[in-house]
N, C-alpha and C. Protein backbone atom coordinates (compact mmCIF):
# COMPACT_ATOMS: atom_id res chain seq x y z
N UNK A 1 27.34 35.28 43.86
CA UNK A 1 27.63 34.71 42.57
C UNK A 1 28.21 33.30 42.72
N UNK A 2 29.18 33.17 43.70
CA UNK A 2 29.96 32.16 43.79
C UNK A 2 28.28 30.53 44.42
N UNK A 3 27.93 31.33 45.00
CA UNK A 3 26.52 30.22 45.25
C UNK A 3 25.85 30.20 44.12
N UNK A 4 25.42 30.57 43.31
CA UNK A 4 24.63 30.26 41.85
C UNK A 4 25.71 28.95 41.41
N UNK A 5 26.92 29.19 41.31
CA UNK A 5 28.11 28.82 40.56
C UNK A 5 28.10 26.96 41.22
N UNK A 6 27.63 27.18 42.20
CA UNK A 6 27.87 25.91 43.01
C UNK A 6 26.82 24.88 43.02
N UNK A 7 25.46 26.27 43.00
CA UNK A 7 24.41 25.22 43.35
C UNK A 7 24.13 24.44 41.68
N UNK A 8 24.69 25.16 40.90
CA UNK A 8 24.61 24.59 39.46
C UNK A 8 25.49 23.29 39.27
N UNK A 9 26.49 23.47 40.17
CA UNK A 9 27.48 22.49 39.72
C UNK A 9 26.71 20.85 40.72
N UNK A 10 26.40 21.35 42.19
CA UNK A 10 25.76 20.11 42.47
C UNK A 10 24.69 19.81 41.41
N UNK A 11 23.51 20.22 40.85
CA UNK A 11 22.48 19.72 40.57
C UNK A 11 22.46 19.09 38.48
N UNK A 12 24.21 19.23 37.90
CA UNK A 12 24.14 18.41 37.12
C UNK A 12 24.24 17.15 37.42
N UNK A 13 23.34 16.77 36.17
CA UNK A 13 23.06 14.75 36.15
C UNK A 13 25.06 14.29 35.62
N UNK A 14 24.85 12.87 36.48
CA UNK A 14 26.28 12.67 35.95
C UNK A 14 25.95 11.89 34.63
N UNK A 15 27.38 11.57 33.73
CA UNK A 15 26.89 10.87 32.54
C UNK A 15 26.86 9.67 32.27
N UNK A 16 26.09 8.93 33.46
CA UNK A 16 25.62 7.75 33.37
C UNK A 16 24.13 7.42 32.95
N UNK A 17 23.43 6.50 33.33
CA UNK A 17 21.63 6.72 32.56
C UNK A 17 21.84 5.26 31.76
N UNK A 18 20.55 4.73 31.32
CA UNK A 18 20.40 3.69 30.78
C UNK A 18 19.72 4.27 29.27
N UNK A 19 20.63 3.73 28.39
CA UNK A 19 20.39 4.85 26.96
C UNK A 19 19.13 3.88 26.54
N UNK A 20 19.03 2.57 26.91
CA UNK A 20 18.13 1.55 26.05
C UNK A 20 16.32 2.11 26.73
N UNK A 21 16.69 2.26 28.00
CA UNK A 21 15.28 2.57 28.67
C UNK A 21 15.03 4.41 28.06
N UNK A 22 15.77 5.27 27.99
CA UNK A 22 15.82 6.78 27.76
C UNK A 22 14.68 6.63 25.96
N UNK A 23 15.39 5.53 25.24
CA UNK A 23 14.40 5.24 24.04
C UNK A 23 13.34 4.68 23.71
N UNK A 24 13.20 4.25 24.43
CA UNK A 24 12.45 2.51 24.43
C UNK A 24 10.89 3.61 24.44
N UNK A 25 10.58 4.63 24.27
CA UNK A 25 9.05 5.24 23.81
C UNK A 25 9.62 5.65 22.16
N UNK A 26 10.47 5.71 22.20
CA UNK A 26 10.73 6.13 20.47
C UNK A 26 10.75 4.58 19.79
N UNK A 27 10.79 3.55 20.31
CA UNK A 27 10.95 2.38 19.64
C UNK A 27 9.75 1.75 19.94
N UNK A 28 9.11 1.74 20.95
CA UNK A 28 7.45 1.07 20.68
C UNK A 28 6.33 2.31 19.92
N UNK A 29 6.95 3.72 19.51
CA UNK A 29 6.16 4.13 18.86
C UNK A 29 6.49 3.85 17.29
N UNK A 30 7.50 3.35 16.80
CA UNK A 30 7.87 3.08 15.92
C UNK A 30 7.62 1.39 15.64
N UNK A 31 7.03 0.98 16.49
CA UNK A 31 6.64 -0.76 16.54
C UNK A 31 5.18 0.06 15.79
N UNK A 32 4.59 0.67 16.81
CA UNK A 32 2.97 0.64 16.61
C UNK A 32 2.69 0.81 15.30
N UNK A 33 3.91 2.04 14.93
CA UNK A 33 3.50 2.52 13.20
C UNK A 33 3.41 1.20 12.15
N UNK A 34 4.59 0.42 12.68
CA UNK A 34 4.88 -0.44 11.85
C UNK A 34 3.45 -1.42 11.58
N UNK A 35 3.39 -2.03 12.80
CA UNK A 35 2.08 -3.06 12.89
C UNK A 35 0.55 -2.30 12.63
N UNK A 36 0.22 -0.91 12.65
CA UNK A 36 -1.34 -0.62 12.45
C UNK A 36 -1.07 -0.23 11.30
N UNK A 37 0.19 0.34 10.62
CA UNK A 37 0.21 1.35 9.27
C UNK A 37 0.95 0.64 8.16
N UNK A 38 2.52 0.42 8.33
CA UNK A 38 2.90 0.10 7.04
C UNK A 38 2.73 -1.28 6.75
N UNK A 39 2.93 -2.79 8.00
CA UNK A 39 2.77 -3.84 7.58
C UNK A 39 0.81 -4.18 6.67
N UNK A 40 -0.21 -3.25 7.39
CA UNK A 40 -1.08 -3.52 6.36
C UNK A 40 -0.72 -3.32 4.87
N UNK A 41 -0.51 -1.83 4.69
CA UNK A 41 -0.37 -1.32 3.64
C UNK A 41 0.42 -1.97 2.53
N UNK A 42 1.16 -2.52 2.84
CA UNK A 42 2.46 -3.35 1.62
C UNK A 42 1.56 -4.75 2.04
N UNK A 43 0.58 -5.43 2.81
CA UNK A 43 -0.15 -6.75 2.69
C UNK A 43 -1.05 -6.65 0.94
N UNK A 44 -1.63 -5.47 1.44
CA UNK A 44 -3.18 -4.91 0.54
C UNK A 44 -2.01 -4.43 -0.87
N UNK A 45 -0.90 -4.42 -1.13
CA UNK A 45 -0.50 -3.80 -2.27
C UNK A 45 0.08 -5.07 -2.49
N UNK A 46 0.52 -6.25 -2.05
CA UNK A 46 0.58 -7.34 -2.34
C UNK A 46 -0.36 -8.48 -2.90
N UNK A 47 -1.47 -7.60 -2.27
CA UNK A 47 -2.63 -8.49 -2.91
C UNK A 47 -3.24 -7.77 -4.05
N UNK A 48 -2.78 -6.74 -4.14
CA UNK A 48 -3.68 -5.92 -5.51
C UNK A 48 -2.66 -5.98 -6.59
N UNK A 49 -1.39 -6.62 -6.55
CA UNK A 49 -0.38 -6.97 -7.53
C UNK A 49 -1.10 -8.35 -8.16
N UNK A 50 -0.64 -9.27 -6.67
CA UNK A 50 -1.67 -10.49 -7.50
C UNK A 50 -3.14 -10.32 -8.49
N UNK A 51 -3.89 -9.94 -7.70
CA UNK A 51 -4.70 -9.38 -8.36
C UNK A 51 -4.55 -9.26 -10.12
N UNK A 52 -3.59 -8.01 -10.50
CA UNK A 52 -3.83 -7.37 -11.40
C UNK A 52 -2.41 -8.89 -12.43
N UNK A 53 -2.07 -9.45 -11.87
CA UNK A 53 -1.34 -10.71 -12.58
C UNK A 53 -2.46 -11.82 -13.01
N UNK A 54 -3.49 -11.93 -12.10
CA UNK A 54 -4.41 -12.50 -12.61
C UNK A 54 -5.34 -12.40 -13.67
N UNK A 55 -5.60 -11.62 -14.29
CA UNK A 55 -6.62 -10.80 -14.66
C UNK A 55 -6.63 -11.92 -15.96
N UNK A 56 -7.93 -12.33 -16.63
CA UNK A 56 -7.56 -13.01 -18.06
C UNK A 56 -9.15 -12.42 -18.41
N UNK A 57 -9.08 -12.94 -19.65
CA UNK A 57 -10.14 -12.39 -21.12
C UNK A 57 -11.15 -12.73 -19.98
N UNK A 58 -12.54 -11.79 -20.25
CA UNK A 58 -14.26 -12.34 -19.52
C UNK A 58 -14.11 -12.00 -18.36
N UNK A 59 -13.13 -11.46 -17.35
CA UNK A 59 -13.51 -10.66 -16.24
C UNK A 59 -13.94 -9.44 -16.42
N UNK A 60 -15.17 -9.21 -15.19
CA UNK A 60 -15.87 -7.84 -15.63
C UNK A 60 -14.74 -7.32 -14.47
N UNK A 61 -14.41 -5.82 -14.44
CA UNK A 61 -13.49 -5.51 -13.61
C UNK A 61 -14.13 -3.59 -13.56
N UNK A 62 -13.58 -3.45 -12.71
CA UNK A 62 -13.61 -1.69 -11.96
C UNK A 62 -12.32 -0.72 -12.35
N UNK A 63 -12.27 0.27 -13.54
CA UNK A 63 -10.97 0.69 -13.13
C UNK A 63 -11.05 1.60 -12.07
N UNK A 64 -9.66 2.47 -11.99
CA UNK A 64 -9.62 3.20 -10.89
C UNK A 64 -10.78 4.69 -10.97
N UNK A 65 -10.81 5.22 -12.10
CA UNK A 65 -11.72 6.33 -12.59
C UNK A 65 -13.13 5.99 -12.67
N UNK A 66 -13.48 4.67 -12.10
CA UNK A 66 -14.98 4.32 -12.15
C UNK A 66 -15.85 3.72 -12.92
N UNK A 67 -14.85 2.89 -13.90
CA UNK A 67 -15.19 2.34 -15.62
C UNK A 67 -15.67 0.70 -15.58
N UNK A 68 -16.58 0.26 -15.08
CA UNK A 68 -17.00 -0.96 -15.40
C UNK A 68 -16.80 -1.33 -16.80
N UNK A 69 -16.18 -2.41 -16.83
CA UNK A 69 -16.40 -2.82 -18.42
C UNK A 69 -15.34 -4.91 -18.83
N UNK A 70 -15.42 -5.34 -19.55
CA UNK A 70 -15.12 -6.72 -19.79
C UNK A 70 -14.50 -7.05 -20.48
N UNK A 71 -13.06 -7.76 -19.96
CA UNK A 71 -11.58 -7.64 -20.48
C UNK A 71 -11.89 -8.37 -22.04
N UNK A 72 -11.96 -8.23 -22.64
CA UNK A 72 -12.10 -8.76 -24.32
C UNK A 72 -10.54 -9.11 -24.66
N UNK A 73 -9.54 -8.43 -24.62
CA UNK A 73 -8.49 -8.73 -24.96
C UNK A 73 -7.02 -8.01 -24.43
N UNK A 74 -5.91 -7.90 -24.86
CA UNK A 74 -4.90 -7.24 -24.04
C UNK A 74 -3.55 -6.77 -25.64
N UNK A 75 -2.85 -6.07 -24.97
CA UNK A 75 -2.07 -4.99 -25.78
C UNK A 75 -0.89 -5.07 -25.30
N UNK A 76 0.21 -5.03 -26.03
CA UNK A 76 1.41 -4.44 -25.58
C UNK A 76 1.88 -5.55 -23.96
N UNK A 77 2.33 -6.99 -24.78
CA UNK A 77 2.61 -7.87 -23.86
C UNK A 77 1.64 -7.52 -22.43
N UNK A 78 0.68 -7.64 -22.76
CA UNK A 78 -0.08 -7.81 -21.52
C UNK A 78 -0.42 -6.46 -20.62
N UNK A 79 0.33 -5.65 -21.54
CA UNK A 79 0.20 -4.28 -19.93
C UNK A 79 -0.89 -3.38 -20.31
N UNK A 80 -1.75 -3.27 -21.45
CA UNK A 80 -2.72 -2.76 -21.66
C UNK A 80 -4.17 -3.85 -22.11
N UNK A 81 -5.27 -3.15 -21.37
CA UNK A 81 -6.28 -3.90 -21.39
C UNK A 81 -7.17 -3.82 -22.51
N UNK A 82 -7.91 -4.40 -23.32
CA UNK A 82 -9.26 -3.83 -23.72
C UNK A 82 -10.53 -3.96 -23.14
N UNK A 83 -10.97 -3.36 -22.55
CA UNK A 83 -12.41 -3.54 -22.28
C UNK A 83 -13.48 -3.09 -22.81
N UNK A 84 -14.14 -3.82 -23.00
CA UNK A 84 -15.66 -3.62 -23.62
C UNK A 84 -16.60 -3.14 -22.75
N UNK A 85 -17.18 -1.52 -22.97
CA UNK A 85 -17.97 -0.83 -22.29
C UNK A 85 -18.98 -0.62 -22.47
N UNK A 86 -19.72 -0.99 -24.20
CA UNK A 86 -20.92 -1.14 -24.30
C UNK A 86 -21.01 -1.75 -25.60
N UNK A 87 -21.98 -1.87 -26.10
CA UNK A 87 -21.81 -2.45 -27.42
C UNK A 87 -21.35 -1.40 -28.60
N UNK A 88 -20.09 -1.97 -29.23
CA UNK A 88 -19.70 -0.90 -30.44
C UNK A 88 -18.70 -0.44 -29.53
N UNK A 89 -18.06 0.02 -28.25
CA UNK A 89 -17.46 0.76 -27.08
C UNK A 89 -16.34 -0.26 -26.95
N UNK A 90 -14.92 0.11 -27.08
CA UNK A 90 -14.00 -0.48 -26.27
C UNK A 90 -13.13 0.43 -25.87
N UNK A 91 -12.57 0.81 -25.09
CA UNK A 91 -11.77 0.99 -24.48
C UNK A 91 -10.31 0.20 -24.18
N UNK A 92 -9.09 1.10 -24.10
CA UNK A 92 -7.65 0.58 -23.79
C UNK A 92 -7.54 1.60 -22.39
N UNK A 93 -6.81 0.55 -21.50
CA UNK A 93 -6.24 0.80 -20.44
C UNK A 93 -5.42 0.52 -19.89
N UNK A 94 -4.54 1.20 -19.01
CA UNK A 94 -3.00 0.61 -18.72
C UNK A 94 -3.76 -0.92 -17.31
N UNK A 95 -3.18 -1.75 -17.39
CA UNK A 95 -3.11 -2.60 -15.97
C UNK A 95 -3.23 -2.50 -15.05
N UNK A 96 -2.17 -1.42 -14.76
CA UNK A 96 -2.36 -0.76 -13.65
C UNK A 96 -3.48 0.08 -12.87
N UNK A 97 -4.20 0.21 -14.20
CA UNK A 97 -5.94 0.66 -13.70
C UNK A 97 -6.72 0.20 -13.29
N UNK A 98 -6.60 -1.27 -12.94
CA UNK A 98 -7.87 -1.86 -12.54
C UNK A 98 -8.12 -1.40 -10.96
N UNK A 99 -8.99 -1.21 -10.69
CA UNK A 99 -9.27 -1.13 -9.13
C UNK A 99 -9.65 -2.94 -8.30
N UNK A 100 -10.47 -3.17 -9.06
CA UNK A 100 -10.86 -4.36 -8.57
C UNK A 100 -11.77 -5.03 -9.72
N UNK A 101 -11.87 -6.43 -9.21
CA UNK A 101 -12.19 -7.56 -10.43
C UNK A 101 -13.72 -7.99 -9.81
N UNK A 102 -14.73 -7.41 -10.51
CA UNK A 102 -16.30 -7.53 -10.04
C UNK A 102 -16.28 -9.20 -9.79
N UNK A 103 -16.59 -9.66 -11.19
CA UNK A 103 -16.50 -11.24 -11.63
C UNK A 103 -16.49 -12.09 -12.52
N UNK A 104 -15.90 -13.22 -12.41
CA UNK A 104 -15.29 -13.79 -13.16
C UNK A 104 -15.89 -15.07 -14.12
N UNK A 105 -15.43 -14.84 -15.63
CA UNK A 105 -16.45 -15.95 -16.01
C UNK A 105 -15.88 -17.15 -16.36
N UNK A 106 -16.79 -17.97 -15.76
CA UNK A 106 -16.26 -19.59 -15.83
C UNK A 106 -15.99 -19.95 -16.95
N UNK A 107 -14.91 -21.37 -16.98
CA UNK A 107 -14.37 -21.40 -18.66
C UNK A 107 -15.51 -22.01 -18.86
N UNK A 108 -15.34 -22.89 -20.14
CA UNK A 108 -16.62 -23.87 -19.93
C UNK A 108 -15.78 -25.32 -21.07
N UNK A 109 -15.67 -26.68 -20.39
CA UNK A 109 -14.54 -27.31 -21.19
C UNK A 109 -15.57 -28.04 -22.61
C-alpha cells in the first residue's frame, strides 16, 4: 500500500506550466470562428442595412417570401413599402422585407 502511496506522490505534475501556451488552441480556434464566421456575417448585414436605407420610389426589388414587385410609394415614415405587383395589385410591406433590389430606375432631369 505504502508503494501505490508513493509512486502517486512522485508522478504528480508540479504547479508550474505555461498557462498562455496550455490555451493558445482555445484562442486560435476562437480567431478562426471569428475571421470565416462572424466577421463575414455582421459585413453582409451591414450591407443589407445600407441596402434597405437606400431603397427610393421605381426600384423593382425581391421581398424575402419571393414577391417581385415596384416601390410606388412608402407608409408610416418610411418603414412600410408599397409595391406594385401587377396592374390594379399593390401591396404593403414592412422594409425589412426586402431581400434584394433587382433594378433601379434612372431619374431622368
Amino acid at each position: 500500500m505504502e508503494l501505490l502511496y508513493a509512486m502517486g506522490q512522485q508522478g504528480a505534475p508540479s504547479g508550474g506550466g505555461n498557462f498562455f501556451v496550455s490555451f493558445l488552441p482555445f484562442l486560435l480556434i476562437i480567431a478562426v470562428f471569428y475571421f470565416l464566421i462572424i466577421r463575414p456575417q455582421t459585413k453582409k448585414q451591414k450591407e443589407h442595412q445600407k441596402l434597405l436605407q437606400s431603397l427610393q420610389k421605381g426600384d423593382k426589388v425581391v421581398t424575402v417570401g419571393g414577391i417581385h414587385g415596384k416601390i410606388v410609394g412608402f407608409k408610416n415614415d418610411d418603414k412600410v413599402l408599397i409595391l406594385k405587383v401587377d396592374d390594379n395589385v399593390k401591396l404593403e410591406v414592412e422594409r425589412s422585407a426586402i431581400s434584394s433590389v433587382n433594378s433601379r430606375e434612372e431619374k431622368k432631369n
